[in-house]
C-alpha atoms as a PDB file:
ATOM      1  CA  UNK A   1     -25.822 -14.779   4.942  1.00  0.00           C
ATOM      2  CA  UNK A   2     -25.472 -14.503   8.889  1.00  0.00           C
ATOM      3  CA  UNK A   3     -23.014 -11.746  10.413  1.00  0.00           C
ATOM      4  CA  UNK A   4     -21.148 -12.444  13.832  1.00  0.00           C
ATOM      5  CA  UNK A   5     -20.834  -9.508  16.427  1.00  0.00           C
ATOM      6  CA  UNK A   6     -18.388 -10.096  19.226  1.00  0.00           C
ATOM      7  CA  UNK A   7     -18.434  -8.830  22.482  1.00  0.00           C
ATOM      8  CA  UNK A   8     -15.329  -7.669  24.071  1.00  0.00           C
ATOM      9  CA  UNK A   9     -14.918 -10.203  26.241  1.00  0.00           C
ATOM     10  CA  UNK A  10     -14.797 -12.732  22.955  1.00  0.00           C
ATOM     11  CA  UNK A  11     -11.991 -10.376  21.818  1.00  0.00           C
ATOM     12  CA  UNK A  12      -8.071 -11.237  22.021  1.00  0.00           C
ATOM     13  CA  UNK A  13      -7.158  -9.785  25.635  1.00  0.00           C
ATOM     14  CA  UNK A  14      -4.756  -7.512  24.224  1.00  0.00           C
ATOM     15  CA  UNK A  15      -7.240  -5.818  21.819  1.00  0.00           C
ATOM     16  CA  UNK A  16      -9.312  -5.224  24.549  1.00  0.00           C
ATOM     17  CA  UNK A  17      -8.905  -2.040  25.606  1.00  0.00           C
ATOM     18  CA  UNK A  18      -8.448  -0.631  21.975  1.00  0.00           C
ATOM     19  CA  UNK A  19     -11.513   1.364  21.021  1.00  0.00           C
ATOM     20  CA  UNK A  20     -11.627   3.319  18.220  1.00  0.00           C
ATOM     21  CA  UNK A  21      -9.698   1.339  15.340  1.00  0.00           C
ATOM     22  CA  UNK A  22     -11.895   1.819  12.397  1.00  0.00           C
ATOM     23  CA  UNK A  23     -11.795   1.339   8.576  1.00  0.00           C
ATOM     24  CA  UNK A  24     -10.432   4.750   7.030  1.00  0.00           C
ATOM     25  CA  UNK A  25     -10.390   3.568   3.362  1.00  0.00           C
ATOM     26  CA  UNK A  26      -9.198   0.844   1.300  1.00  0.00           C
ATOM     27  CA  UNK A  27      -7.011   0.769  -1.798  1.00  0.00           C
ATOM     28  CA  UNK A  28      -7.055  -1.316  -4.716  1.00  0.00           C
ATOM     29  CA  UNK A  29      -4.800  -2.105  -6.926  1.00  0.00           C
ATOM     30  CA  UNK A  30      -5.654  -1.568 -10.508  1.00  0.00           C
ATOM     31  CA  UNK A  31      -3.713  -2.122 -14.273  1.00  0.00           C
ATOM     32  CA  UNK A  32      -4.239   1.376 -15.262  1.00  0.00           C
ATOM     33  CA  UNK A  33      -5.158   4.450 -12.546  1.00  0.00           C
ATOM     34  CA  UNK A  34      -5.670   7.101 -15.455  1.00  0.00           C
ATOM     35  CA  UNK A  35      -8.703   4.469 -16.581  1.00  0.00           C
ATOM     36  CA  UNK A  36     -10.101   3.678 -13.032  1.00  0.00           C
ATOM     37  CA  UNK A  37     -10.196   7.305 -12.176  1.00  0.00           C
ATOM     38  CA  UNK A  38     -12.681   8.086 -15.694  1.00  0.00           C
ATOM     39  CA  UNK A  39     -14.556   5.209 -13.918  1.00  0.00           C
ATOM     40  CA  UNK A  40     -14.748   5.876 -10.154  1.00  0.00           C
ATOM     41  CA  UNK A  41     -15.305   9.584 -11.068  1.00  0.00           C
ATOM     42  CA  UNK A  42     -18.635   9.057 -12.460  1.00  0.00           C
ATOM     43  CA  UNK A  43     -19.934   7.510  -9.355  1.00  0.00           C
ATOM     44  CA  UNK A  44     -22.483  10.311  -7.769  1.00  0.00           C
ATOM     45  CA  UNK A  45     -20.685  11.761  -4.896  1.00  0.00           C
ATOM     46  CA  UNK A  46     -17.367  10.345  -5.398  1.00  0.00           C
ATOM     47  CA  UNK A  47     -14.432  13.504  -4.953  1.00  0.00           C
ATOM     48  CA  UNK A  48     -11.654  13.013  -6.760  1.00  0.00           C
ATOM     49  CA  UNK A  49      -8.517  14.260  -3.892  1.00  0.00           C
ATOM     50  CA  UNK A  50      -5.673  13.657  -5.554  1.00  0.00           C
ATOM     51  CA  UNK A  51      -4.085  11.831  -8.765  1.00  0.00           C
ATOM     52  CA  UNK A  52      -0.685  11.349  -9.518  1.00  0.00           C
ATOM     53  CA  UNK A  53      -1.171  10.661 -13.672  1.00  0.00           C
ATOM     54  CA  UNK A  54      -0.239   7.274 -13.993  1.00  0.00           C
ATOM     55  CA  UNK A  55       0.920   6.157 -10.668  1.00  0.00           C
ATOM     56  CA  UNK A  56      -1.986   6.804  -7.702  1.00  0.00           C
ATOM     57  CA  UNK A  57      -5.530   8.425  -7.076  1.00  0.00           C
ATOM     58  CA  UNK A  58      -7.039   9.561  -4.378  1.00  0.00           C
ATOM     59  CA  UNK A  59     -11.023   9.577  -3.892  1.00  0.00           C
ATOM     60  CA  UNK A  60     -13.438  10.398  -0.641  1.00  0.00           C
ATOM     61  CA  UNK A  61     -16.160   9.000  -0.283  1.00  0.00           C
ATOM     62  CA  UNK A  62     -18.590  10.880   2.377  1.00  0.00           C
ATOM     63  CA  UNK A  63     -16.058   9.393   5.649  1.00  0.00           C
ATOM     64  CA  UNK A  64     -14.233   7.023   3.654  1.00  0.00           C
ATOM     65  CA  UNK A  65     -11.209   6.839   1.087  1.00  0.00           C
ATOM     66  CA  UNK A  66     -10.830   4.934  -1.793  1.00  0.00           C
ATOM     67  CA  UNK A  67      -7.148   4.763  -3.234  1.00  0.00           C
ATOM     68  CA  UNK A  68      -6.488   3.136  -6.880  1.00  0.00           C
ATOM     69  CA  UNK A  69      -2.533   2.209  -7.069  1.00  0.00           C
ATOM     70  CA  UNK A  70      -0.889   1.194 -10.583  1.00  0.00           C
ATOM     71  CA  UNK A  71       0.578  -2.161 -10.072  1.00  0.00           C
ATOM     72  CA  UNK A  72       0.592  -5.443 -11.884  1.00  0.00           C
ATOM     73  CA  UNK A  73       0.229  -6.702  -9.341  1.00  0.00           C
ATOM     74  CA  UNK A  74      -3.236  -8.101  -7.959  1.00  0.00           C
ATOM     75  CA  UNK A  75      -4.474  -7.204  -4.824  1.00  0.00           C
ATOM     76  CA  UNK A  76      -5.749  -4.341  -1.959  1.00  0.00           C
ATOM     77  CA  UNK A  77      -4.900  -2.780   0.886  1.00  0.00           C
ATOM     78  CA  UNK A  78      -6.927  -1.887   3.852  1.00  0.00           C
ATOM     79  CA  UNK A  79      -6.038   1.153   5.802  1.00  0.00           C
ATOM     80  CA  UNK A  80      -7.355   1.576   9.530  1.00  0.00           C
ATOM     81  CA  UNK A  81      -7.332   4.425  11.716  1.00  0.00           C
ATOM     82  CA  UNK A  82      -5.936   3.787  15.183  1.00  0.00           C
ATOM     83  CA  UNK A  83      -7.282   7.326  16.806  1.00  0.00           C
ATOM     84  CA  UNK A  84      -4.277   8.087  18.118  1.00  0.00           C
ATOM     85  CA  UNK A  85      -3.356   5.171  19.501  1.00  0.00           C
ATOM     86  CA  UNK A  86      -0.606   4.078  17.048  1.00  0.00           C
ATOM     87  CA  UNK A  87       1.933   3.262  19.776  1.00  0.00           C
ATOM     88  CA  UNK A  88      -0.829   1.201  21.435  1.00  0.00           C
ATOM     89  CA  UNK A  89      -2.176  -0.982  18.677  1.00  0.00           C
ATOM     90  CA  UNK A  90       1.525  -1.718  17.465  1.00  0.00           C
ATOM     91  CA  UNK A  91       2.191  -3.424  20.816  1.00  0.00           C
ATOM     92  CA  UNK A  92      -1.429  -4.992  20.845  1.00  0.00           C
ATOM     93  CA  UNK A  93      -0.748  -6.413  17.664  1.00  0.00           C
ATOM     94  CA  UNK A  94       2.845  -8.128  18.536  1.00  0.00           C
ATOM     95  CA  UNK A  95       1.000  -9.719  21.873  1.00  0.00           C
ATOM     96  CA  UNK A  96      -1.516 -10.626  19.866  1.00  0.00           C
ATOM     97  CA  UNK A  97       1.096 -12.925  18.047  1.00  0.00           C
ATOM     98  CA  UNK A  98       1.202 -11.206  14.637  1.00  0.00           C
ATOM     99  CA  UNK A  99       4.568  -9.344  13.528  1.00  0.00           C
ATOM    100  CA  UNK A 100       4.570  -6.346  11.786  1.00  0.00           C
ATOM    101  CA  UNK A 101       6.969  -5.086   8.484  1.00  0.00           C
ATOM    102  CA  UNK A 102       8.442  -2.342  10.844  1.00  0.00           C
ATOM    103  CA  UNK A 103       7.877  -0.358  13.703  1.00  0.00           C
ATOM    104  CA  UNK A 104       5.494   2.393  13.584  1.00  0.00           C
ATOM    105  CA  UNK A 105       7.349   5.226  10.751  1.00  0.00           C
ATOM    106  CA  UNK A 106       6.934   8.550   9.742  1.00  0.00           C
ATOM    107  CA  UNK A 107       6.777   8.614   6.452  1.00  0.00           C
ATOM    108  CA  UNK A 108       7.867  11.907   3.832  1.00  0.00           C
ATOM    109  CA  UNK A 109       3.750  12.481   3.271  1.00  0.00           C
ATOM    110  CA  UNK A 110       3.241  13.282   6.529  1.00  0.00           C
ATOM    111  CA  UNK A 111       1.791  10.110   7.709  1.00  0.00           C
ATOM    112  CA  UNK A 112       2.652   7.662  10.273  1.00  0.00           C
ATOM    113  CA  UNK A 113       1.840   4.516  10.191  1.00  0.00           C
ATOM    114  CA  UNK A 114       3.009   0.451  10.293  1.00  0.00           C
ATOM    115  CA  UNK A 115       2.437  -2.599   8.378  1.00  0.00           C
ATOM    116  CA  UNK A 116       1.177  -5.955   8.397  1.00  0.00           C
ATOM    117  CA  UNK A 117       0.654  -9.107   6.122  1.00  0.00           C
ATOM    118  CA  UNK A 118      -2.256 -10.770   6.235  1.00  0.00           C
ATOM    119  CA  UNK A 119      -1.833 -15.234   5.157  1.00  0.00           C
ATOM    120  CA  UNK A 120      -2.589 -13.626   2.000  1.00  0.00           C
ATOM    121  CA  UNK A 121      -0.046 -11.297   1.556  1.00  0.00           C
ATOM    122  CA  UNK A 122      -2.801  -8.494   1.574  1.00  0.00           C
ATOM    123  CA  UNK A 123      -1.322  -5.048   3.125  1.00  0.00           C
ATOM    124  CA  UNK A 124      -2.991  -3.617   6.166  1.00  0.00           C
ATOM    125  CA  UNK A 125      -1.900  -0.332   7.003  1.00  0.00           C
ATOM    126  CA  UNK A 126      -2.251   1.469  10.676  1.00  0.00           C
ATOM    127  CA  UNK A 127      -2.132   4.908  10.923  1.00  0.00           C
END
């Protein structure tokens, strides 16, 4: 297997000057949350931050998250972390020809954060 690095100058212009997007967690999307929470909790250092019986769970793991979301159907969701550059990475995004679900939104948990399809109909989440 061979990884690629790119430098930023092989980077789309507009994503350029955004540093600091990193992975924060990803979510998956499983048939039953109470059963993938008995699983994932066994895993040696795995903390267990929130469950919502039946619905969504919560886990950290050391820097990362791991969220497990009831739903039939198949599929994840990657959430990155935009260090406080929201604004920013929503425009970089457009210019870079991809349209988000929305403009950047506040939502009731406290978050704020936008959406995008990937060809795959995969969720990635900015925040």
């Amino acid at each position: 297997m061979r990884f690629l690095s790119a430098s930023k100058a092989a980077l789309h212009p507009s994503f350029r000057a955004m540093e600091g997007v990193k992975l924060e967690g990803l979510t998956l999307h499983v048939a039953n949350v109470d059963a993938s929470v008995d699983f994932y909790k066994k895993i040696p250092g795995a903390e267990l931050m929130m469950q919502f019986a039946g619905k969504f769970a919560m886990f950290k793991f050391g820097e990362g998250r791991l969220g497990l979301v009831q739903s039939d159907q198949p599929g994840f969701h990657v959430e990155l972390g935009t260090e406080g550059n929201l604004d920013a990475m929503y425009e970089a995004v457009r210019t870079a020809g991809i349209e988000p679900a929305g403009p950047p939104t506040q939502r009731p948990w406290g978050r704020r954060d936008f959406h995008v399809h990937d060809p795959d109909g995969n969720l990635l989440e900015f925040e």
